[in-house]
C-alpha atoms as a PDB file:
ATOM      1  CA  UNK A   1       0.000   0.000   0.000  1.00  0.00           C
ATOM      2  CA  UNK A   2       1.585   3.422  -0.544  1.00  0.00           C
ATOM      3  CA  UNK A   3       1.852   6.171   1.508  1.00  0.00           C
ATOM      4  CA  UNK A   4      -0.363   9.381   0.508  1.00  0.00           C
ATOM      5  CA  UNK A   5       2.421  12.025  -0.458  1.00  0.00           C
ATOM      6  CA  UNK A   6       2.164  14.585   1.690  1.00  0.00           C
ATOM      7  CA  UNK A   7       3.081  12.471   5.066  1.00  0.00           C
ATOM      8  CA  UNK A   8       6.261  11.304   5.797  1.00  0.00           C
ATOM      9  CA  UNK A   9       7.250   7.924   6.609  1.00  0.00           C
ATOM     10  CA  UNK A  10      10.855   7.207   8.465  1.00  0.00           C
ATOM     11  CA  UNK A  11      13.245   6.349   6.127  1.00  0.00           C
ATOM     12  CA  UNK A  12      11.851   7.955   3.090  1.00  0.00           C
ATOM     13  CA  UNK A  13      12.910  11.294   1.471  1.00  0.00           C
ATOM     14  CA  UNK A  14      11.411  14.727   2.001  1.00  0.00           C
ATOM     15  CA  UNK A  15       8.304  15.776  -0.431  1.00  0.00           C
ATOM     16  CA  UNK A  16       9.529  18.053  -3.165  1.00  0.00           C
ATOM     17  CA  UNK A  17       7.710  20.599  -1.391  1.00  0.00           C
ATOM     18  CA  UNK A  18       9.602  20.618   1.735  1.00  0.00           C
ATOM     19  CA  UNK A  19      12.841  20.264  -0.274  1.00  0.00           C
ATOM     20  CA  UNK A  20      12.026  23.645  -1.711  1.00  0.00           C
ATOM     21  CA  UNK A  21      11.080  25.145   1.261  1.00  0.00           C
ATOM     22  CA  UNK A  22      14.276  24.360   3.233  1.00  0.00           C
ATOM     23  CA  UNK A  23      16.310  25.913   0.024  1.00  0.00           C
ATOM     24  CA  UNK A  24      14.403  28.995  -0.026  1.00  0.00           C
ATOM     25  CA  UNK A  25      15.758  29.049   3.695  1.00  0.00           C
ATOM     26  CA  UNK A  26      18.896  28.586   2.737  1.00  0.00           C
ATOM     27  CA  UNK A  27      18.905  30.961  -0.150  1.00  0.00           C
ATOM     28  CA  UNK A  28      17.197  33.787   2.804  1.00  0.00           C
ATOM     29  CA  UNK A  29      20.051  33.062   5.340  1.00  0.00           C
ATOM     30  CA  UNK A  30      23.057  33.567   2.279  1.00  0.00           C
ATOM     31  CA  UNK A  31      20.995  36.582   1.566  1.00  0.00           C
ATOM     32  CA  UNK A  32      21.215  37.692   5.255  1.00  0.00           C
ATOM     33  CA  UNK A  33      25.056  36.986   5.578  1.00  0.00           C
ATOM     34  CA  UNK A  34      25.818  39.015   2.024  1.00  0.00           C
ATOM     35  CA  UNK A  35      23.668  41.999   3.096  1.00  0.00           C
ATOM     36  CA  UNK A  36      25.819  41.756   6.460  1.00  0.00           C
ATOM     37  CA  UNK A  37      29.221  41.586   4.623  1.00  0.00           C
ATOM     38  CA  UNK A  38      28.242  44.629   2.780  1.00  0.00           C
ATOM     39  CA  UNK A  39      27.152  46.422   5.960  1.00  0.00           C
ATOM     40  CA  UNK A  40      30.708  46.034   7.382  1.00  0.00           C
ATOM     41  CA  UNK A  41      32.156  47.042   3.864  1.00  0.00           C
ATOM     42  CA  UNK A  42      30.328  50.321   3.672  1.00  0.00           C
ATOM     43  CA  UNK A  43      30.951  51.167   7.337  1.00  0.00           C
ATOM     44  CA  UNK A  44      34.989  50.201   6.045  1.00  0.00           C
ATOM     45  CA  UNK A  45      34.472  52.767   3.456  1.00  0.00           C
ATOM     46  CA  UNK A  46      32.636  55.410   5.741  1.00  0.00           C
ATOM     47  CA  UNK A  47      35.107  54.962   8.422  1.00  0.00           C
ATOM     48  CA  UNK A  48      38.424  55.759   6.256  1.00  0.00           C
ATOM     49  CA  UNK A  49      36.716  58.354   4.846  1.00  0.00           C
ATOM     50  CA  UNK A  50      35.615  60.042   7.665  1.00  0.00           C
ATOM     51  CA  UNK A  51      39.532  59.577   8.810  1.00  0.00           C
ATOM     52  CA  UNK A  52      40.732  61.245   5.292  1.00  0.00           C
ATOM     53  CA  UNK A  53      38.492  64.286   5.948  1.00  0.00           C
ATOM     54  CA  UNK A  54      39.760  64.581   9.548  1.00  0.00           C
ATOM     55  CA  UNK A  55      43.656  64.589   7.932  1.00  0.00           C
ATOM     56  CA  UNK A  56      43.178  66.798   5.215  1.00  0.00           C
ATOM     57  CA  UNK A  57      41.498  69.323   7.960  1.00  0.00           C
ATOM     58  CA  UNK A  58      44.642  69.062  10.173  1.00  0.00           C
ATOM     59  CA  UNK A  59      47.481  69.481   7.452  1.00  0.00           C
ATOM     60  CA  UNK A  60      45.368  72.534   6.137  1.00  0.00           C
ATOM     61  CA  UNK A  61      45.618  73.743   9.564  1.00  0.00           C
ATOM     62  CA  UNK A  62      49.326  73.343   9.813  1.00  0.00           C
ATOM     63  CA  UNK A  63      49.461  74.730   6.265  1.00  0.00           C
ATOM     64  CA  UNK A  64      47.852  77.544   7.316  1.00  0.00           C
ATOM     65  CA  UNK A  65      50.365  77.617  10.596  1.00  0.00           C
ATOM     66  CA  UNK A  66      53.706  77.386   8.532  1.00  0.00           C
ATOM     67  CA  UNK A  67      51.955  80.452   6.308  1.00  0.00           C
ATOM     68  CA  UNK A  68      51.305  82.912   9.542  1.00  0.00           C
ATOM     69  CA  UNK A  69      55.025  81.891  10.498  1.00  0.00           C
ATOM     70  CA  UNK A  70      56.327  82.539   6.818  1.00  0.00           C
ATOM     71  CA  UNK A  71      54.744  85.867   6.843  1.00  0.00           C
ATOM     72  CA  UNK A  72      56.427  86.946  10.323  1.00  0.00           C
ATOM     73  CA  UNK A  73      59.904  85.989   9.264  1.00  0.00           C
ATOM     74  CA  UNK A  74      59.164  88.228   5.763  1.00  0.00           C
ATOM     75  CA  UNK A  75      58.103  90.931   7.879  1.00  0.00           C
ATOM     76  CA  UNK A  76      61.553  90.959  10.390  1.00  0.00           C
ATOM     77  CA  UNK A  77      63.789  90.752   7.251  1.00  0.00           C
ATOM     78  CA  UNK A  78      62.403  94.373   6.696  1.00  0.00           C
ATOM     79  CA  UNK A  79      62.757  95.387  10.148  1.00  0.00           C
ATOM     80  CA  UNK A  80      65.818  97.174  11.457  1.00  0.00           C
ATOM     81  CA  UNK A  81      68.199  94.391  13.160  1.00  0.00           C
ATOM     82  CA  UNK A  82      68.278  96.898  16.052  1.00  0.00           C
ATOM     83  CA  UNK A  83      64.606  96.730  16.765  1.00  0.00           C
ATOM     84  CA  UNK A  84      63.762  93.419  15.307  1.00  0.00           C
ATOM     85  CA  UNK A  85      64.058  91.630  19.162  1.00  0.00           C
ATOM     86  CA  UNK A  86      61.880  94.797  20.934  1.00  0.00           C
ATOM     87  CA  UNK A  87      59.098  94.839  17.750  1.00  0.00           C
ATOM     88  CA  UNK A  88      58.308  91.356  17.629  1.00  0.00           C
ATOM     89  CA  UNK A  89      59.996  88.485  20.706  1.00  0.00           C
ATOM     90  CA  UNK A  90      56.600  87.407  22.824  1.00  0.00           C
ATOM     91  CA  UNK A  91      58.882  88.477  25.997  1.00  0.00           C
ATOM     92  CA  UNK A  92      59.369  92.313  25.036  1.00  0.00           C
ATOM     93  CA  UNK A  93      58.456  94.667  27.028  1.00  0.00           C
ATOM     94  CA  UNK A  94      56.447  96.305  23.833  1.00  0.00           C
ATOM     95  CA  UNK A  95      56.330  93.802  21.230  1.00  0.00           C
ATOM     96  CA  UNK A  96      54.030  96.025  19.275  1.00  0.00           C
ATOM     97  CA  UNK A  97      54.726  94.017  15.357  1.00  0.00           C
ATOM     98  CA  UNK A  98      54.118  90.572  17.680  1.00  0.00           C
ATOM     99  CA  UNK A  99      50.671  91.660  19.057  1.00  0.00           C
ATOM    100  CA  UNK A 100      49.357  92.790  15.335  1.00  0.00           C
ATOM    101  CA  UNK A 101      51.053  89.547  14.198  1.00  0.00           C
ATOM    102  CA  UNK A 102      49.388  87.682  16.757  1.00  0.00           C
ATOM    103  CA  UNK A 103      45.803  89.408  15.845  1.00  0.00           C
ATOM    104  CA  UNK A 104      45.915  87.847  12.871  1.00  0.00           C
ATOM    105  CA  UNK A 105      46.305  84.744  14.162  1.00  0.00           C
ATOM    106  CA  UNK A 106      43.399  84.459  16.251  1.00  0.00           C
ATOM    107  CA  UNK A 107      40.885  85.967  13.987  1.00  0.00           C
ATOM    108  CA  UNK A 108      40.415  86.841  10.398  1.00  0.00           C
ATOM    109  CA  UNK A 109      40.502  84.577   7.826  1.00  0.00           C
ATOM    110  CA  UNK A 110      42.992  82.725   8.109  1.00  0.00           C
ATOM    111  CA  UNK A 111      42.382  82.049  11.811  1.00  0.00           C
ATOM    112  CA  UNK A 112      43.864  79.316  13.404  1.00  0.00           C
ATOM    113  CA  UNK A 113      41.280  77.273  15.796  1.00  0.00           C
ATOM    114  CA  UNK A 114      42.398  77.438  19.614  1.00  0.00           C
ATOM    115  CA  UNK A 115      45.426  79.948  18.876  1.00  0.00           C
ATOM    116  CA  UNK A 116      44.059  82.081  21.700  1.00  0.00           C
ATOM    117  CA  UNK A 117      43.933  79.431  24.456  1.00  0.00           C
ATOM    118  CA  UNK A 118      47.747  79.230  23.649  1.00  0.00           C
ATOM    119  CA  UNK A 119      49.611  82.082  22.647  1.00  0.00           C
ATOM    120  CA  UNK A 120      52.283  81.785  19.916  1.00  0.00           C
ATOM    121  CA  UNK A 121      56.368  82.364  20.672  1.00  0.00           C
ATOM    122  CA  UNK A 122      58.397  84.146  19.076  1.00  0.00           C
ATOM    123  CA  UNK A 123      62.268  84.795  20.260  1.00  0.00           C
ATOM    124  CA  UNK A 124      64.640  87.086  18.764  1.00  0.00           C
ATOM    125  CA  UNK A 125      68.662  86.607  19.521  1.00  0.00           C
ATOM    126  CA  UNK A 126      70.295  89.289  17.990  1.00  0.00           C
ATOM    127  CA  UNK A 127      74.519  88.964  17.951  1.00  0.00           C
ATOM    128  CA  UNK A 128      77.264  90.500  16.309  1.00  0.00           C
ATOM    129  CA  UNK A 129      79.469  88.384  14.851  1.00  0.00           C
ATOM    130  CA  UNK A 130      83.009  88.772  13.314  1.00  0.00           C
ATOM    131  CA  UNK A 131      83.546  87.675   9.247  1.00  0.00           C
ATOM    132  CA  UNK A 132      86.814  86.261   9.840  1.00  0.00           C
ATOM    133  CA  UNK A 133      89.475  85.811  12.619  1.00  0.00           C
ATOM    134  CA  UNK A 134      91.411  89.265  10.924  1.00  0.00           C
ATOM    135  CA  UNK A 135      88.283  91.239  11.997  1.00  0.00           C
ATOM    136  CA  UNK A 136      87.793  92.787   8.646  1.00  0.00           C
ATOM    137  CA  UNK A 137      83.936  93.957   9.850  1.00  0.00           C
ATOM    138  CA  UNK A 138      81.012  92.372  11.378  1.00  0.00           C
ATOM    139  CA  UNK A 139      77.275  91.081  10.477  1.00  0.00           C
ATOM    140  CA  UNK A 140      74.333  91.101  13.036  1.00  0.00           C
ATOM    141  CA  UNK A 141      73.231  87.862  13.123  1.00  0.00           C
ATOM    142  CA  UNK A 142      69.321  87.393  14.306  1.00  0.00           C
ATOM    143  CA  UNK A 143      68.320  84.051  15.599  1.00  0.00           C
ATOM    144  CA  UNK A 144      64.812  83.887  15.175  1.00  0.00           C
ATOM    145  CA  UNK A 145      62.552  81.039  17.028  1.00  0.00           C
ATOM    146  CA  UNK A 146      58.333  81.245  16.802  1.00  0.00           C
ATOM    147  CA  UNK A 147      56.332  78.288  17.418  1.00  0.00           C
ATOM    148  CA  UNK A 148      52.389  78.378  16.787  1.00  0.00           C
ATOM    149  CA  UNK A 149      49.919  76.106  19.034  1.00  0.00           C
ATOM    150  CA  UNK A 150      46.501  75.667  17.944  1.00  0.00           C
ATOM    151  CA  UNK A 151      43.395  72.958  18.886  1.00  0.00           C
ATOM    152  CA  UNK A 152      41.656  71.321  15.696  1.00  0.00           C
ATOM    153  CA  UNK A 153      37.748  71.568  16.359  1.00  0.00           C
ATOM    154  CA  UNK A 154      36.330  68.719  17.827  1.00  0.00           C
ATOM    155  CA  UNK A 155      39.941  67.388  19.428  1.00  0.00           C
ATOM    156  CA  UNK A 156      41.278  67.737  22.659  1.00  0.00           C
ATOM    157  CA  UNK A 157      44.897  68.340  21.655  1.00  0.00           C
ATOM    158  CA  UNK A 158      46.809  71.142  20.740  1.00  0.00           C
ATOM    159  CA  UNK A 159      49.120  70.987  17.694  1.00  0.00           C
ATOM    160  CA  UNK A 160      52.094  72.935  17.662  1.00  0.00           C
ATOM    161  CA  UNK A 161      54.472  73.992  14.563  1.00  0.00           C
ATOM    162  CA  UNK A 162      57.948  75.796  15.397  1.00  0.00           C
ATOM    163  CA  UNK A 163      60.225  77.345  12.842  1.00  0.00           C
ATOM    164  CA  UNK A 164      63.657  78.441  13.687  1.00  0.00           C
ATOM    165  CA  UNK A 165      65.205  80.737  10.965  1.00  0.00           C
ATOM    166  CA  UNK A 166      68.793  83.226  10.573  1.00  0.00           C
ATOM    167  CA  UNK A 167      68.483  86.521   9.354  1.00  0.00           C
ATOM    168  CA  UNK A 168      72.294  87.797   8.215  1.00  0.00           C
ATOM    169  CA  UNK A 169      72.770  91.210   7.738  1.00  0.00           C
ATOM    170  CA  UNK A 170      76.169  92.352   7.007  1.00  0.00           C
ATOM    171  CA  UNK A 171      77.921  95.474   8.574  1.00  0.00           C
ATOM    172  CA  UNK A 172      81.528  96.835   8.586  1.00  0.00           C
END
């Protein structure tokens, strides 16, 4: 006597029906796990980009640092040797180039983020120095130091840049 189709007996092979029905499980589950790989791609993706933005935001921000600096050194190679250490090292009693120098810095355009919780340094050694060992004149020699601290938005650090540069002037 046989068995009416749709019951199962032990022993015998799943219905058709039921065959299809456990592969359209397994077809839903490798659906599942490929919708989860790409998840965890796209966050990938997201994540290094998010990391590229945050890089290109800090080297503009040191671009813009080594710029301000640039600009200060321009400005003391037109500045009497004489003066250059009263006008414009953070220590002076009136360092009246420093503080415009400094303004600039901390607003504008070209503002640097956190520059005012941290003001910039700038030191000046000015020396005379012989040419040769026969003494045939002198040149002033100004050793110039400025470092720059700012805080990119959003981090707790502050970033620093320092330049140290020579400014020769010869004198007899």
């Amino acid at each position: 006597m046989r068995a009416h189709p749709r019951t199962r007996q032990a022993g015998r092979r799943p219905s058709w029906r039921s065959a299809r029905r456990f592969a359209r499980g397994v077809a839903l589950l490798e659906a599942l796990i490929a919708i989860l790989i790409f998840s965890l791609g796209i966050l990938g993706v997201v994540a290094t980009q998010a990391r590229s933005v945050q890089l290109l935001s800090e080297a503009t921000l040191r671009s813009q640092a080594a710029q301000h600096v640039s600009d200060l050194i321009a400005e003391m190679w037109l500045t009497d040797p004489a003066q250059r250490a009263q006008l414009y090292d953070s220590t002076s009693a009136t360092p009246i180039r420093y503080l415009a120098w400094k303004q600039r810095i901390e607003t504008g355009p070209r503002a640097l983020p956190g520059a005012s919780d941290a003001p910039p340094e700038v030191v000046v050694n000015t020396i005379q120095t012989p040419y040769s060992a026969l003494s045939l004149g002198s040149q002033t020699v100004s050793a110039i130091t400025v470092t720059i601290f700012w805080s990119p938005p959003g981090a707790g650090t502050t970033n620093s840049y320092t330049t140290t540069a020579m400014i020769l002037e010869p004198q007899s």
